[in-house]
C-alpha atoms as a PDB file:
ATOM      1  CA  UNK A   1     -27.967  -1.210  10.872  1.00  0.00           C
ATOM      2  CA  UNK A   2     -25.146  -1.692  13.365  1.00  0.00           C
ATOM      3  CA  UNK A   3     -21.444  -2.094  11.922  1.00  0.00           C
ATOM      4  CA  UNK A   4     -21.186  -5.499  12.772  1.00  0.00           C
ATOM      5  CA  UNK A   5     -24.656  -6.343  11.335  1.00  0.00           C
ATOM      6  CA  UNK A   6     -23.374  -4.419   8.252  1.00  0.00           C
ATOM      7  CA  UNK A   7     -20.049  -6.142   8.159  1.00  0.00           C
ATOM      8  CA  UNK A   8     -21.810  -9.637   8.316  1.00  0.00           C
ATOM      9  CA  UNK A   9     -23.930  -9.194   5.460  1.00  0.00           C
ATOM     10  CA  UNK A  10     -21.310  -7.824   3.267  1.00  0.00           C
ATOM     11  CA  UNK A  11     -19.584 -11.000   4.648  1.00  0.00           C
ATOM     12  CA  UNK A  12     -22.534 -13.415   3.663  1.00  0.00           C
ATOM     13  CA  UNK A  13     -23.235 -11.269   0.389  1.00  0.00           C
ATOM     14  CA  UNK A  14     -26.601 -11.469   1.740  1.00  0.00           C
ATOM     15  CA  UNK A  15     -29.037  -9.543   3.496  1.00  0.00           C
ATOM     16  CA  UNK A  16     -29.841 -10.944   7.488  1.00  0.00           C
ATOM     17  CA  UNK A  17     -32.393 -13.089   8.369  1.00  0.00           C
ATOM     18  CA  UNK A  18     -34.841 -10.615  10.903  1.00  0.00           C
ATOM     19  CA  UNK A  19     -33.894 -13.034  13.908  1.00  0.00           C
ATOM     20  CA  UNK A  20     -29.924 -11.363  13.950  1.00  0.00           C
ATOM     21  CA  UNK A  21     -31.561  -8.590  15.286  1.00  0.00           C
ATOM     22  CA  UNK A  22     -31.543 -10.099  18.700  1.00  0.00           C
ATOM     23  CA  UNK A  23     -28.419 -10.433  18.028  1.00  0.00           C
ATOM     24  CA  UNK A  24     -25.857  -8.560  20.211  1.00  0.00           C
ATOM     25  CA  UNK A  25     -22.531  -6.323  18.209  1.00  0.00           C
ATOM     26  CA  UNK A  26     -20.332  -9.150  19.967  1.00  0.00           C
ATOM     27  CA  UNK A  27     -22.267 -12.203  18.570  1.00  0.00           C
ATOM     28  CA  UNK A  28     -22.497 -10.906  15.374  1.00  0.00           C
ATOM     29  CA  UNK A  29     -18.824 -10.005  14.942  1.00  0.00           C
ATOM     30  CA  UNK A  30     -18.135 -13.451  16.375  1.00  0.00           C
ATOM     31  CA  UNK A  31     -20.385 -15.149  13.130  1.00  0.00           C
ATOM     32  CA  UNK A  32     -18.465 -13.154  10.688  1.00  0.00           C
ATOM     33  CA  UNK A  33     -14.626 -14.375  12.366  1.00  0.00           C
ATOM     34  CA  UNK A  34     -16.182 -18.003  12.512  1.00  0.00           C
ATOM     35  CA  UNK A  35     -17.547 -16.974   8.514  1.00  0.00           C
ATOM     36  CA  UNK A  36     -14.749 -16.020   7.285  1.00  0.00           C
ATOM     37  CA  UNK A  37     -12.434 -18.362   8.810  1.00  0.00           C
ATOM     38  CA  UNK A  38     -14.550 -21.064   7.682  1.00  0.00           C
ATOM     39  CA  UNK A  39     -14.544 -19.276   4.205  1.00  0.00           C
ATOM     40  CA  UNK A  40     -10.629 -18.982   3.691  1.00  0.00           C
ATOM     41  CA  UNK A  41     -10.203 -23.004   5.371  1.00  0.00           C
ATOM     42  CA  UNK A  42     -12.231 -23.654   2.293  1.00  0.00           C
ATOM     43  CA  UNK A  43     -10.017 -21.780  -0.235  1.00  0.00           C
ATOM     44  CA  UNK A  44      -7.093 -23.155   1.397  1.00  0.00           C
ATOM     45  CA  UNK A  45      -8.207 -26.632   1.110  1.00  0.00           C
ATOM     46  CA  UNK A  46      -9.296 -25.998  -2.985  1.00  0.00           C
ATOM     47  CA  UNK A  47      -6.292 -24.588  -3.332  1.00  0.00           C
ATOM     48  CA  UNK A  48      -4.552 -28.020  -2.097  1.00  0.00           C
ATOM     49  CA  UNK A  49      -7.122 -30.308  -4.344  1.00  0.00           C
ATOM     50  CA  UNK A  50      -6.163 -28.708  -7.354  1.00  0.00           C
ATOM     51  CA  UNK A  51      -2.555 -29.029  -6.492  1.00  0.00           C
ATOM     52  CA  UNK A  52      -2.851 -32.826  -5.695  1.00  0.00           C
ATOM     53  CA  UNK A  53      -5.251 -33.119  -8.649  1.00  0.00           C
ATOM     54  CA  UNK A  54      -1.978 -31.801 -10.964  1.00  0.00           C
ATOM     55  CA  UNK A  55       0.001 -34.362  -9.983  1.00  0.00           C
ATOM     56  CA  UNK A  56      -2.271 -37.016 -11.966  1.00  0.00           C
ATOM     57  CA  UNK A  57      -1.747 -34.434 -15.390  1.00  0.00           C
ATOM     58  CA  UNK A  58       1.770 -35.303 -17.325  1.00  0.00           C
ATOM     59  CA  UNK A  59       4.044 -32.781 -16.172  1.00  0.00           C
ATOM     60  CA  UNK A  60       4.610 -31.441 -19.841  1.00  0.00           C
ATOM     61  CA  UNK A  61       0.725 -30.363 -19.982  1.00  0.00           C
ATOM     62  CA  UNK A  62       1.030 -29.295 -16.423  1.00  0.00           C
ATOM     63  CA  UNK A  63       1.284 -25.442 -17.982  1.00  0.00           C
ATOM     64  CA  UNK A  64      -1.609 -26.085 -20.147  1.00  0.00           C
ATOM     65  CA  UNK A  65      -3.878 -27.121 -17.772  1.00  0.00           C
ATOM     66  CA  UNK A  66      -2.798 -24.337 -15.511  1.00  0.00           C
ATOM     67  CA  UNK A  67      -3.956 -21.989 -18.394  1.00  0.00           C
ATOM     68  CA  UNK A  68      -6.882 -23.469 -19.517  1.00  0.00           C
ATOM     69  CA  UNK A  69      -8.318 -23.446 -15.780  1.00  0.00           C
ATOM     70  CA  UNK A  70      -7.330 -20.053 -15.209  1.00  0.00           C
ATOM     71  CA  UNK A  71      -4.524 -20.866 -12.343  1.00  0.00           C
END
């Protein structure tokens, strides 16, 4: 298995489909930047929910909440 290929699964935590073998090194490296781009936008924008979702908890129970969801 090519780096790339290997790089891409580790990415996906999964093993690939048997069509990414026609795959080229360059198109697969491009699906894991796209991959884990897409993967940290989606942290990033989590990370702002829960932030804007504090704002509704009393500021005193803020720490609490923090706790009690692991933050």
């Amino acid at each position: 298995m090519p780096d790339a290929a290997r790089q891409l699964s580790a990415t996906l935590q999964a093993p690939l489909p048997d069509a990414f073998d026609q795959l080229a090194d360059t198109e697969l490296t491009e699906l894991d930047r796209l991959l884990q781009t897409a993967l940290r936008q989606r942290g990033d924008n989590l990370d702002a929910a829960i932030d804007t979702s504090l704002d509704y908890v009393p500021r005193l129970m803020r720490p609490a909440v923090k706790k009690a969801l692991g933050l």
